[in-house]
C-alpha atoms as a PDB file:
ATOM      1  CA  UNK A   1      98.002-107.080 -57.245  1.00  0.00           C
ATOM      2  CA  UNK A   2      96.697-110.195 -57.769  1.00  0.00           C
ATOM      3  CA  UNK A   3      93.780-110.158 -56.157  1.00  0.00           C
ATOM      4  CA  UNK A   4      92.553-106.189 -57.610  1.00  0.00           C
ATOM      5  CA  UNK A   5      93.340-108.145 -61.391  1.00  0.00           C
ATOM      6  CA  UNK A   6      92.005-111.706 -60.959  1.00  0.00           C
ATOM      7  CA  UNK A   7      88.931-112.669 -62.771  1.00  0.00           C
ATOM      8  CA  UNK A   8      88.058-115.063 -60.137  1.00  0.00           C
ATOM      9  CA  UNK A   9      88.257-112.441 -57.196  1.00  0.00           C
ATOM     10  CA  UNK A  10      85.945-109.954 -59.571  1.00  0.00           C
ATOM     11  CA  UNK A  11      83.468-112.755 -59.743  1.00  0.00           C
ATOM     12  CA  UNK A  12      83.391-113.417 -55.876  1.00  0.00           C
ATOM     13  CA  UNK A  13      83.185-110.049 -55.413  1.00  0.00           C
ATOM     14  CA  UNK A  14      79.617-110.073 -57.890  1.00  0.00           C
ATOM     15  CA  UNK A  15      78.881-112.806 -56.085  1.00  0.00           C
ATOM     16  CA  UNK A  16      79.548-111.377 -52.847  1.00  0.00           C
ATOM     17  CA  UNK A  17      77.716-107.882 -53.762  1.00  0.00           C
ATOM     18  CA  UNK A  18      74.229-109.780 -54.580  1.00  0.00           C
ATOM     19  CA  UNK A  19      74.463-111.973 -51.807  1.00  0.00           C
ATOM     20  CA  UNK A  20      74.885-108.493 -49.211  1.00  0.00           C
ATOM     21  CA  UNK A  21      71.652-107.214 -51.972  1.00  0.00           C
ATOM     22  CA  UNK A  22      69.604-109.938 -50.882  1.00  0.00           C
ATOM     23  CA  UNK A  23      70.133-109.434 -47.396  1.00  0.00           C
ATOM     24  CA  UNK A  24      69.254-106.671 -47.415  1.00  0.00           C
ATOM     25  CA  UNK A  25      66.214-107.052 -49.238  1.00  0.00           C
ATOM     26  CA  UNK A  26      64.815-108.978 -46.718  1.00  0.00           C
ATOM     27  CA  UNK A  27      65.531-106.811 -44.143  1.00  0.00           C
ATOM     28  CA  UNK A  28      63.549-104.162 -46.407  1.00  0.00           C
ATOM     29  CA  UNK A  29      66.341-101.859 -45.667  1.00  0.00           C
ATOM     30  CA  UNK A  30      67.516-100.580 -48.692  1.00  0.00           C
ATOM     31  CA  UNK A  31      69.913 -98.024 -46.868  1.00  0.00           C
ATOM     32  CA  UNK A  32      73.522 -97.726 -47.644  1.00  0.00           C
ATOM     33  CA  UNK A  33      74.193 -97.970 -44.147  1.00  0.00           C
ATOM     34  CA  UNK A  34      72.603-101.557 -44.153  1.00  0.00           C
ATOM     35  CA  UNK A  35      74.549-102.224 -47.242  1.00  0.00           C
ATOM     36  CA  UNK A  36      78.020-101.468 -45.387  1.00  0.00           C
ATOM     37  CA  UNK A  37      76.514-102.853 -42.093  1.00  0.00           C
ATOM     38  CA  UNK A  38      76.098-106.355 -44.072  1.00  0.00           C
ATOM     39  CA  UNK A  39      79.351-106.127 -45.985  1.00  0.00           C
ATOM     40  CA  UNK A  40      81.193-105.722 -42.627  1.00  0.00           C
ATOM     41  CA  UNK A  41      79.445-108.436 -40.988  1.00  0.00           C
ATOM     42  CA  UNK A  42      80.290-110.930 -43.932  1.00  0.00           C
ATOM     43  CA  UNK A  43      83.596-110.419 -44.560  1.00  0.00           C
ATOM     44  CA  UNK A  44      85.265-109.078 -41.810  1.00  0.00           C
ATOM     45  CA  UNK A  45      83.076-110.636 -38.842  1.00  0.00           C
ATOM     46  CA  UNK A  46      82.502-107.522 -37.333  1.00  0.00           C
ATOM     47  CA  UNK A  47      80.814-104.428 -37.641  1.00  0.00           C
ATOM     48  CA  UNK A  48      81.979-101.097 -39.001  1.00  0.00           C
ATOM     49  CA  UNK A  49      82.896 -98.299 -36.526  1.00  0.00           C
ATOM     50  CA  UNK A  50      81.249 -95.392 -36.945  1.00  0.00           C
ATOM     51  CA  UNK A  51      84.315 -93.538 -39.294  1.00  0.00           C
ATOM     52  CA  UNK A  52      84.422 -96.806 -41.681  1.00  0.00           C
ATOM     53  CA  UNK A  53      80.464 -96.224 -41.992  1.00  0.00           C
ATOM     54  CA  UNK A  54      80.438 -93.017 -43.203  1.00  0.00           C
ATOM     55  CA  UNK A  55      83.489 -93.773 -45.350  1.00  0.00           C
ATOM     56  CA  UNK A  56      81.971 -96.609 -46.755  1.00  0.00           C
ATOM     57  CA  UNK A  57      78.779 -94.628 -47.148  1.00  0.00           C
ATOM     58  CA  UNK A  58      80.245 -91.810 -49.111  1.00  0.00           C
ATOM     59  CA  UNK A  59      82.365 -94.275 -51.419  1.00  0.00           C
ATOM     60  CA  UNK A  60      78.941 -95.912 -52.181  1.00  0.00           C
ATOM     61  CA  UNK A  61      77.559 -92.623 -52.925  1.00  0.00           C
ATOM     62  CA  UNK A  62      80.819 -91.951 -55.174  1.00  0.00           C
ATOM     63  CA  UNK A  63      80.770 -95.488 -57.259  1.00  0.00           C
ATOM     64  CA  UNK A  64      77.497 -94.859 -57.835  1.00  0.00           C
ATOM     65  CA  UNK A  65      77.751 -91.737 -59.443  1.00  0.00           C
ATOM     66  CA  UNK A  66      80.810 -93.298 -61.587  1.00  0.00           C
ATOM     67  CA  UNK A  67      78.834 -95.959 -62.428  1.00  0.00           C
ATOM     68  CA  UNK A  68      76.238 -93.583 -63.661  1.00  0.00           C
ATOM     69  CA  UNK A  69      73.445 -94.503 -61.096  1.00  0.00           C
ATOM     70  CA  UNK A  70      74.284 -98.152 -61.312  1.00  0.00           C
ATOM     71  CA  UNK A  71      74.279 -99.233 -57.574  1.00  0.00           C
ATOM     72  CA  UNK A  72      74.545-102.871 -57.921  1.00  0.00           C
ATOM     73  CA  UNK A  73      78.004-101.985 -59.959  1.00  0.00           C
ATOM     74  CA  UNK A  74      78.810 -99.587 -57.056  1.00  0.00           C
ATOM     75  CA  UNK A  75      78.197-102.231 -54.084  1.00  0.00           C
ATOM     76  CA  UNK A  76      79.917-105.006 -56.478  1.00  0.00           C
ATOM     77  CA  UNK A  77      82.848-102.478 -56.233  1.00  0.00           C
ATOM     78  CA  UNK A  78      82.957-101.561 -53.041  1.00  0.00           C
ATOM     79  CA  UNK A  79      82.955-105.679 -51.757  1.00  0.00           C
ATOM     80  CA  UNK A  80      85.703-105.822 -54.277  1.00  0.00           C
ATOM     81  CA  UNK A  81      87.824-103.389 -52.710  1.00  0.00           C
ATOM     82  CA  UNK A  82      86.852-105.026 -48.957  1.00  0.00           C
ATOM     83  CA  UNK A  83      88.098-107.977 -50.334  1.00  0.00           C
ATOM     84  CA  UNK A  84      91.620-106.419 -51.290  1.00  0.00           C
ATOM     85  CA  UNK A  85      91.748-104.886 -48.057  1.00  0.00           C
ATOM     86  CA  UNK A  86      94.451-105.606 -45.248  1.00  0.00           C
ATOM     87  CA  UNK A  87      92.493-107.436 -43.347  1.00  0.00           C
ATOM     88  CA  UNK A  88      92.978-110.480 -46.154  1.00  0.00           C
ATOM     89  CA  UNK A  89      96.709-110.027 -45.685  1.00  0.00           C
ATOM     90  CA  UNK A  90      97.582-111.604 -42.626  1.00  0.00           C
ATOM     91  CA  UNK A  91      96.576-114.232 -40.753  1.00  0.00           C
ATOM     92  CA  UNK A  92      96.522-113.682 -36.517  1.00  0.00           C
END
């Protein structure tokens, strides 16, 4: 719970979801595959398979419409919740 509530981890996750932005940017791929792609790569050092890519894609989709067509709020949301996922809980 800690990390879905602290301040700090929402800011990382901000910072997180602009720095995946800018990537993709410069790729000039604006796709929310590219989006997932980068998040993927970042944080979990590998890419998605192809079922966490079109789950990712369709929760983008989904924040976005929550966020009422804000998709900078949406991709700040979705790092968040790759951050709290259970790949952050142990340590191989």
């Amino acid at each position: 719970l800690m990390l879905m509530n602290n301040g700090h981890v929402r800011k990382l996750s901000a910072a997180f979801a602009a720095r995946v932005s800018a990537i993709v940017e410069a790729q000039n791929t604006h796709h929310d595959s590219a989006k997932i792609e980068t998040v993927y790569g970042l944080a979990l050092s590998r890419r998605p398979t192809d079922q966490e890519r079109r789950i990712g894609i369709a929760a983008l989709k989904e924040l976005e419409s929550k966020w009422q067509g804000n998709s900078e709020k949406a991709l700040e949301t979705f790092c968040h919740a790759i951050l709290n996922s259970a790949a952050f809980l142990y340590i191989d």
